[in-house]
PDB file of N, CA and C in Angstrom:
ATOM      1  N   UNK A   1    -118.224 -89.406-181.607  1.00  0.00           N
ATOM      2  CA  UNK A   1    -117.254 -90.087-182.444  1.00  0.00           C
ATOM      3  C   UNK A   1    -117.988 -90.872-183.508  1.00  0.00           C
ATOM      4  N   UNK A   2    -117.451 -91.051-184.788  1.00  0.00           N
ATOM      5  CA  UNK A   2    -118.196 -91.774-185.968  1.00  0.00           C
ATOM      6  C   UNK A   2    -117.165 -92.902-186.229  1.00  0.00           C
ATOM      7  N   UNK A   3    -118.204 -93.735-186.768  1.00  0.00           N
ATOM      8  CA  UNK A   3    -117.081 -95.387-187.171  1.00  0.00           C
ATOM      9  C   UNK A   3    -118.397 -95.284-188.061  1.00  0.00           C
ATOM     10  N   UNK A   4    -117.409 -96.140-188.888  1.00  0.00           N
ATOM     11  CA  UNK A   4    -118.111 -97.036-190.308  1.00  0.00           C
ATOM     12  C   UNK A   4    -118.671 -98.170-190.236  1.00  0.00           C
ATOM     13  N   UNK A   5    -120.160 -98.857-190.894  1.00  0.00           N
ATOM     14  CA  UNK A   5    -120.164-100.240-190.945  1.00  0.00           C
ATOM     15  C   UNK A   5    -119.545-100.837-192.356  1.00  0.00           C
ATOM     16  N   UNK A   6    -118.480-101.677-191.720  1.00  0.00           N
ATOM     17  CA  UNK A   6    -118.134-102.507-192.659  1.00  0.00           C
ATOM     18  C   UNK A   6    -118.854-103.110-193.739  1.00  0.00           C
ATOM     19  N   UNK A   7    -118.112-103.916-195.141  1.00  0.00           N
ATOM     20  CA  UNK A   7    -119.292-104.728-195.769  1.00  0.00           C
ATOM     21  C   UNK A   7    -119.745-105.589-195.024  1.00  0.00           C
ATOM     22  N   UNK A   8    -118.987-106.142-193.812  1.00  0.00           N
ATOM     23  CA  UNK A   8    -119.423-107.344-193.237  1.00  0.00           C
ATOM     24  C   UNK A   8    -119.996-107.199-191.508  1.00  0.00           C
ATOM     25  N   UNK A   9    -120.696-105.521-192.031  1.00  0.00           N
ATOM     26  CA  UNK A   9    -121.522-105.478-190.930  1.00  0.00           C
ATOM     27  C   UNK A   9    -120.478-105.206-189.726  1.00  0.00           C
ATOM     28  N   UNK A  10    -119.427-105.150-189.358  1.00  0.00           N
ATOM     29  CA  UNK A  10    -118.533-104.829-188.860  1.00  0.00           C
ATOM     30  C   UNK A  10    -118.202-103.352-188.383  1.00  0.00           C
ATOM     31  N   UNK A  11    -118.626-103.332-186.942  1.00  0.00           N
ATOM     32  CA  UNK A  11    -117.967-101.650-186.610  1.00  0.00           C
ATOM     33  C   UNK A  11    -116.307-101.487-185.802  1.00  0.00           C
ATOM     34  N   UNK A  12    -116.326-100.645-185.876  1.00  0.00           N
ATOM     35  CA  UNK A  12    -115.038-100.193-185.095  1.00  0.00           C
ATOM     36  C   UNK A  12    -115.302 -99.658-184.113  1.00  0.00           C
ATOM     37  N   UNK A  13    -114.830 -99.871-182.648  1.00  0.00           N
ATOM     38  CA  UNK A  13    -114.815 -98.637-181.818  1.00  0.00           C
ATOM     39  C   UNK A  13    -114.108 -98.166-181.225  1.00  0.00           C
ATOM     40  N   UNK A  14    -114.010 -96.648-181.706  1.00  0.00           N
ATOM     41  CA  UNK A  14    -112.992 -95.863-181.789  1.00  0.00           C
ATOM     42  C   UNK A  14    -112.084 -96.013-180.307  1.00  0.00           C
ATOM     43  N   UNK A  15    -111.048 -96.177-180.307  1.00  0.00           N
ATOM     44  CA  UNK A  15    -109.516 -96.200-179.332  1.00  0.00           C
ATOM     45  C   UNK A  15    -109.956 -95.473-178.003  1.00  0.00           C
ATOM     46  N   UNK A  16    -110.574 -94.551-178.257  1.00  0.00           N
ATOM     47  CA  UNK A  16    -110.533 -93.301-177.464  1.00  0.00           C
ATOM     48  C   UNK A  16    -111.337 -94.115-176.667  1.00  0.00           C
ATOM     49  N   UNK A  17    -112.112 -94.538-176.889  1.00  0.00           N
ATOM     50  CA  UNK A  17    -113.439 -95.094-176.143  1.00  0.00           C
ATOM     51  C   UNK A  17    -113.789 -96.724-175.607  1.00  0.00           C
ATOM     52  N   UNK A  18    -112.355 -97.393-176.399  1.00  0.00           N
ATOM     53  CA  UNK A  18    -112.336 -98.460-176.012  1.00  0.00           C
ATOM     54  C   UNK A  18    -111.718 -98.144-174.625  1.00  0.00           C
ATOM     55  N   UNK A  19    -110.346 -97.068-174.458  1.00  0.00           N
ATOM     56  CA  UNK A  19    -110.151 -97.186-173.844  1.00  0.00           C
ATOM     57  C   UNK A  19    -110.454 -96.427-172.046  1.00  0.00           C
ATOM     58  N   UNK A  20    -111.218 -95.618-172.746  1.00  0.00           N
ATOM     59  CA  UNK A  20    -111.898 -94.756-171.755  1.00  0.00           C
ATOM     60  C   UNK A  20    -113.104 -96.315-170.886  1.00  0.00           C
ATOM     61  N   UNK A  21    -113.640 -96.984-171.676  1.00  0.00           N
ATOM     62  CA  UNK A  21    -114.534 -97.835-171.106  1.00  0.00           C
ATOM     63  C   UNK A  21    -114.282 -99.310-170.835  1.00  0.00           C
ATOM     64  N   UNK A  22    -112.619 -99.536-171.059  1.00  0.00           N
ATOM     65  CA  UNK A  22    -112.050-100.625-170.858  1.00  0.00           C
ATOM     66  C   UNK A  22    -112.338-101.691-171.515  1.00  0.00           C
ATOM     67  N   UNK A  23    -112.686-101.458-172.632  1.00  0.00           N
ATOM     68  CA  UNK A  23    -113.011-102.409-173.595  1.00  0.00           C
ATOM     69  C   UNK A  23    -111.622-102.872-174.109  1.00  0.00           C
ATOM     70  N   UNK A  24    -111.419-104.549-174.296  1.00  0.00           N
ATOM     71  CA  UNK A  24    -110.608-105.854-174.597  1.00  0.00           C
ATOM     72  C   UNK A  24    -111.075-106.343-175.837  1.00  0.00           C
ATOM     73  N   UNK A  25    -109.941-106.573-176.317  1.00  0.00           N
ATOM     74  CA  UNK A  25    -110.474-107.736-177.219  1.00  0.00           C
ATOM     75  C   UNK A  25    -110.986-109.260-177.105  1.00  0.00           C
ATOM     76  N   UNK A  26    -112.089-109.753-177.477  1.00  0.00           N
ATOM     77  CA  UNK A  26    -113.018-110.520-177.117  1.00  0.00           C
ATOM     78  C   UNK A  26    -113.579-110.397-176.137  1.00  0.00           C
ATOM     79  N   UNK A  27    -113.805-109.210-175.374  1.00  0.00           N
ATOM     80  CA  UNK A  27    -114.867-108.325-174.776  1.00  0.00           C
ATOM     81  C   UNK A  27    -115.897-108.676-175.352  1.00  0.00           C
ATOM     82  N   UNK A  28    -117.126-109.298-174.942  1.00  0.00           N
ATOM     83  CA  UNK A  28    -118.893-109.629-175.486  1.00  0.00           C
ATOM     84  C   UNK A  28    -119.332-107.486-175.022  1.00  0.00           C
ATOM     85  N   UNK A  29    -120.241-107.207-175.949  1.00  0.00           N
ATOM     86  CA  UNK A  29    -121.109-106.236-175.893  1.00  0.00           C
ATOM     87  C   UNK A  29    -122.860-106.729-176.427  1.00  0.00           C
ATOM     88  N   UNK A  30    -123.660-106.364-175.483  1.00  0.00           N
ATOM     89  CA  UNK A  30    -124.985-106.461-175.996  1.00  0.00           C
ATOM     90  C   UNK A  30    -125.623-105.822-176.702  1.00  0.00           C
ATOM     91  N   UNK A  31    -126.159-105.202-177.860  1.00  0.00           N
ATOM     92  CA  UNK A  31    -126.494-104.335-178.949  1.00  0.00           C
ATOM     93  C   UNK A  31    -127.991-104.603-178.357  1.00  0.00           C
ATOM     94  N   UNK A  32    -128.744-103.576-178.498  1.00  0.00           N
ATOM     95  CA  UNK A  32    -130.159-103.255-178.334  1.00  0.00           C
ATOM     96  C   UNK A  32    -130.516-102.547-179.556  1.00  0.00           C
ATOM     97  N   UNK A  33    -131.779-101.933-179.815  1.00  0.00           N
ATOM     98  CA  UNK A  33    -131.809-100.442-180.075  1.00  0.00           C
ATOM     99  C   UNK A  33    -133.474-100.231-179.679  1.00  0.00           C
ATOM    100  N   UNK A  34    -132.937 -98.957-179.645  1.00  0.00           N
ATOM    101  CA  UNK A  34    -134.375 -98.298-179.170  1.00  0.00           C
ATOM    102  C   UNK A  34    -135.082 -96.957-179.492  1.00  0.00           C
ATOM    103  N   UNK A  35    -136.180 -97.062-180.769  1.00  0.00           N
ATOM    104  CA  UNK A  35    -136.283 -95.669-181.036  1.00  0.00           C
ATOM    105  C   UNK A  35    -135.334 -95.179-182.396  1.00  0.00           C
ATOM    106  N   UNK A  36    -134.647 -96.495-182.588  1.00  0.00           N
ATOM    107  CA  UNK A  36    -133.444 -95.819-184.156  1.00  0.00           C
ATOM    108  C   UNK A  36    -132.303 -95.172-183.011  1.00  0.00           C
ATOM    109  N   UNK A  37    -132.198 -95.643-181.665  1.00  0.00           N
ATOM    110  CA  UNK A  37    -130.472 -95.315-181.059  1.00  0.00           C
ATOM    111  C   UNK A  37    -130.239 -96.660-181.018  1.00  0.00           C
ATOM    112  N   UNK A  38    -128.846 -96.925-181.649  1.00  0.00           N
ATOM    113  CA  UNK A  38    -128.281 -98.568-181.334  1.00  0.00           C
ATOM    114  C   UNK A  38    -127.318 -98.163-179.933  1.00  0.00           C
ATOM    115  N   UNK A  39    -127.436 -99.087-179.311  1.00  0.00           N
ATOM    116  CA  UNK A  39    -127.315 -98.965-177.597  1.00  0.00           C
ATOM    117  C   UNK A  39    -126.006-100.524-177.241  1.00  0.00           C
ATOM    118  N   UNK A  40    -124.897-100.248-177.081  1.00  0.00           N
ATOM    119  CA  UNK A  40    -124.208-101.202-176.703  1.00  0.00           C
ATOM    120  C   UNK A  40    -123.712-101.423-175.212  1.00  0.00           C
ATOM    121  N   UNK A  41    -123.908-102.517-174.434  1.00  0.00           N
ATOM    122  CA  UNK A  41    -123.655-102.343-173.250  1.00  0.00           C
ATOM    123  C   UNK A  41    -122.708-103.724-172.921  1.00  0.00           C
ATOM    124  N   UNK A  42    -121.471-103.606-172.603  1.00  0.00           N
ATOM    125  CA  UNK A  42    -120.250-104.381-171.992  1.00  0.00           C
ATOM    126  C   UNK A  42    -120.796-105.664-170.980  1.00  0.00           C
ATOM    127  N   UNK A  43    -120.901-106.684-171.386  1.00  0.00           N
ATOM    128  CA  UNK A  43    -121.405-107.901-170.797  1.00  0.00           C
ATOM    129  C   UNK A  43    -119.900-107.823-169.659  1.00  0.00           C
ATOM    130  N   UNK A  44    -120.330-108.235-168.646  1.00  0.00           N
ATOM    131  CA  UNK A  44    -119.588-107.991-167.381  1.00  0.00           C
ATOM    132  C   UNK A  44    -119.549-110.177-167.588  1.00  0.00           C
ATOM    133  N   UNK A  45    -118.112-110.327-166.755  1.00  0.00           N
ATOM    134  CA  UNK A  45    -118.384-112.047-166.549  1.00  0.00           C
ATOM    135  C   UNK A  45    -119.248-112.276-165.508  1.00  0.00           C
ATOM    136  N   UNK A  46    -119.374-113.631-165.220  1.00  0.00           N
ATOM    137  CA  UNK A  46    -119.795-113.917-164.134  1.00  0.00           C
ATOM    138  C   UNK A  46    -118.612-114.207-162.649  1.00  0.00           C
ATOM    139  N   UNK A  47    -118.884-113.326-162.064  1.00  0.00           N
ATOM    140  CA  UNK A  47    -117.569-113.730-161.287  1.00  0.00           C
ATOM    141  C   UNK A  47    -117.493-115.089-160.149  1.00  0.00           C
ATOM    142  N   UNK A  48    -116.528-115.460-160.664  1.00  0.00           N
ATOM    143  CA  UNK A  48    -116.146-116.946-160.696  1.00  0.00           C
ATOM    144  C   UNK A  48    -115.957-117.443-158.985  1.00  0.00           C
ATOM    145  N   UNK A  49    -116.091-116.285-158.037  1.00  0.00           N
ATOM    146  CA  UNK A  49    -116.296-116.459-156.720  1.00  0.00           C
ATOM    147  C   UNK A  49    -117.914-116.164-156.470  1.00  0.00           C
ATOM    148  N   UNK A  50    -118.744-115.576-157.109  1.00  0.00           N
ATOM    149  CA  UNK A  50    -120.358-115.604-157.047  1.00  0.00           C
ATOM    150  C   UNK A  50    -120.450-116.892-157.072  1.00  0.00           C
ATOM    151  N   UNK A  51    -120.037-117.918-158.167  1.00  0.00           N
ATOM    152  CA  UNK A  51    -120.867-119.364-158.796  1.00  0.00           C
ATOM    153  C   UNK A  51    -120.684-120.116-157.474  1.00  0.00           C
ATOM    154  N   UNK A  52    -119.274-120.374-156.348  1.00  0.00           N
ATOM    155  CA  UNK A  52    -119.551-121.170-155.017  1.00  0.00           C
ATOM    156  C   UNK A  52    -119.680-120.647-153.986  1.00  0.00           C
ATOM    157  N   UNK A  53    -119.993-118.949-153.963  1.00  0.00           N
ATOM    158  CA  UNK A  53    -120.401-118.194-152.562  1.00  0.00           C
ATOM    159  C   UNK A  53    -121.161-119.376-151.963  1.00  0.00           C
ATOM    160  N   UNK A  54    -120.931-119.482-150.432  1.00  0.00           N
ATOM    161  CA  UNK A  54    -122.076-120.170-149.675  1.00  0.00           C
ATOM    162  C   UNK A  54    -122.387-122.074-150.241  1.00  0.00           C
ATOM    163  N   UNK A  55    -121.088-122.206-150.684  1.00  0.00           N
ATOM    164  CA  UNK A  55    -121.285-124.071-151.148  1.00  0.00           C
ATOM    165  C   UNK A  55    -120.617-125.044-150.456  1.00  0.00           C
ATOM    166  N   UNK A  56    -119.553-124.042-149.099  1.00  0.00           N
ATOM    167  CA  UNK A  56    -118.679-124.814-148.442  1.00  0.00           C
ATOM    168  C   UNK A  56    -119.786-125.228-147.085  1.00  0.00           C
ATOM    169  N   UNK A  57    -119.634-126.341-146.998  1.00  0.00           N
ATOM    170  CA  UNK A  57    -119.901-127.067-145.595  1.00  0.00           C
ATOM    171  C   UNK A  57    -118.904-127.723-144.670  1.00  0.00           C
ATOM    172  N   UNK A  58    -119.016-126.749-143.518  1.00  0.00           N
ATOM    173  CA  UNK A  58    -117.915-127.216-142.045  1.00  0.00           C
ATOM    174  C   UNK A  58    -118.638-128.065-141.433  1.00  0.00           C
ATOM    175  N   UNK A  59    -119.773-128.625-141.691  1.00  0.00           N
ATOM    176  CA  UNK A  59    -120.010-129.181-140.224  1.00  0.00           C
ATOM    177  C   UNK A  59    -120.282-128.490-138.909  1.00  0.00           C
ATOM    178  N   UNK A  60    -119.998-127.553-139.051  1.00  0.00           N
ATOM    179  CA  UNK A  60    -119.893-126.614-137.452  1.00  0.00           C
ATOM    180  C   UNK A  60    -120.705-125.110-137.911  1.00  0.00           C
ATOM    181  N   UNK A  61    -121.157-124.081-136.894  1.00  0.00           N
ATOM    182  CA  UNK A  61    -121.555-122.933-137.141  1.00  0.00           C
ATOM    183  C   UNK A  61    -120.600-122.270-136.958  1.00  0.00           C
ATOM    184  N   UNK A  62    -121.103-121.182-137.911  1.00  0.00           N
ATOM    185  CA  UNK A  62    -120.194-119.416-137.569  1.00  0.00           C
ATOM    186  C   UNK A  62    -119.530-119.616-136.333  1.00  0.00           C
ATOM    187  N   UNK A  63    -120.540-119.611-135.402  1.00  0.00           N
ATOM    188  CA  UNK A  63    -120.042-119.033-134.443  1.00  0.00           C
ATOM    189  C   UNK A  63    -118.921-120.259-133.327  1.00  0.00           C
ATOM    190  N   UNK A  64    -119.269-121.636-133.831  1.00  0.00           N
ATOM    191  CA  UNK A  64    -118.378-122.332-133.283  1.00  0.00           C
ATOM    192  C   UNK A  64    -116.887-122.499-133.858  1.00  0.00           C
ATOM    193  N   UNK A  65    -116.946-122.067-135.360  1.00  0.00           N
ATOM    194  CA  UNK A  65    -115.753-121.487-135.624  1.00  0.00           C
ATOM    195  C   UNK A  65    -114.869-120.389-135.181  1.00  0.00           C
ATOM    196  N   UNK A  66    -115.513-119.298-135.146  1.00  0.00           N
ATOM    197  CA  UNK A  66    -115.106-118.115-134.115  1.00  0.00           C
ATOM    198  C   UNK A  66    -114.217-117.925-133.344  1.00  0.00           C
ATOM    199  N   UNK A  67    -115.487-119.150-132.222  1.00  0.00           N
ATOM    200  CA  UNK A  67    -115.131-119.186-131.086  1.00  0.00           C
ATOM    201  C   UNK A  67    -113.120-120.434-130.872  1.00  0.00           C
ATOM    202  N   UNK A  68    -113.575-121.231-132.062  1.00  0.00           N
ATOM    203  CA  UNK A  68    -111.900-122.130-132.021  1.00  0.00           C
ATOM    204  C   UNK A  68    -110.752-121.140-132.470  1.00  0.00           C
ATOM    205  N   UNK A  69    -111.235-119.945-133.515  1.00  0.00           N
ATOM    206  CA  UNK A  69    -110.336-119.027-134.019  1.00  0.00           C
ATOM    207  C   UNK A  69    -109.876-117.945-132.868  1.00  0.00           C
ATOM    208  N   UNK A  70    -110.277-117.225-132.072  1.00  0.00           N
ATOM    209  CA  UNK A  70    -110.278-116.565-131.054  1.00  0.00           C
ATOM    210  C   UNK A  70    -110.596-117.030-130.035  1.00  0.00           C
ATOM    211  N   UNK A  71    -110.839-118.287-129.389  1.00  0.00           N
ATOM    212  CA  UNK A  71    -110.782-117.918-127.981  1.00  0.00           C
ATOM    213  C   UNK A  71    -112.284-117.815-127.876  1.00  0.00           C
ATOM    214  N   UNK A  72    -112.494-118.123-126.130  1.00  0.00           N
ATOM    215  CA  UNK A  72    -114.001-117.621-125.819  1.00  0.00           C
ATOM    216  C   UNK A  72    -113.204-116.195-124.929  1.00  0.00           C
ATOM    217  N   UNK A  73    -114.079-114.783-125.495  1.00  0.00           N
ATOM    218  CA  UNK A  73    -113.946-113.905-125.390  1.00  0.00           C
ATOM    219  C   UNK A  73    -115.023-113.581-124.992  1.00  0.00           C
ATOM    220  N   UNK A  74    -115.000-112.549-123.642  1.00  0.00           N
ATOM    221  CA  UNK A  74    -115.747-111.642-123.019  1.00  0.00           C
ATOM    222  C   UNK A  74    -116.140-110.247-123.735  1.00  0.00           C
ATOM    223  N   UNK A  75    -117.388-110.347-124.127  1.00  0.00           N
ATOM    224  CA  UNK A  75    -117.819-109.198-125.042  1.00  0.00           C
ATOM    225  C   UNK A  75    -118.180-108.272-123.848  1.00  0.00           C
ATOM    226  N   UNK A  76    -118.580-106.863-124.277  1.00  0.00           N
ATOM    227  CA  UNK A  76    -118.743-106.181-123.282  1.00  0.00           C
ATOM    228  C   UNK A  76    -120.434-105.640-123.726  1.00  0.00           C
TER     229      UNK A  76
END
């Protein structure tokens, strides 16, 4: 597929491909190039359950939680 650069440096990318690759508006893309290929790659967020994975403190272990959630259970 071909797009134009604008006067203001400005590309388009083409429908077909925004929407094949789920590209949004105000979607960030990272531009590289390498070799004379310009290379764009879709900045992903940071997902907003990564930033407090592992920040909660019980006081108690895994497994003494578990054990108040179920019961002491006979494993086999």
């Amino acid at each position: 597929m071909k797009t134009k650069v604008s006067e203001k440096g400005q590309i388009t990318v083409p429908k077909a491909l925004r929407d094949r690759l789920g590209l949004r508006a105000g979607d960030e893309l990272d531009m590289f190039e390498n070799d004379g290929i310009l290379t764009a790659l879709k900045v992903m967020p940071d997902d907003p359950v990564d930033s407090v994975y592992g920040t909660v403190r019980l006081g108690r272990s895994t497994d003494e939680i578990i054990r108040e959630l179920r019961g002491d259970v006979d494993l086999p």
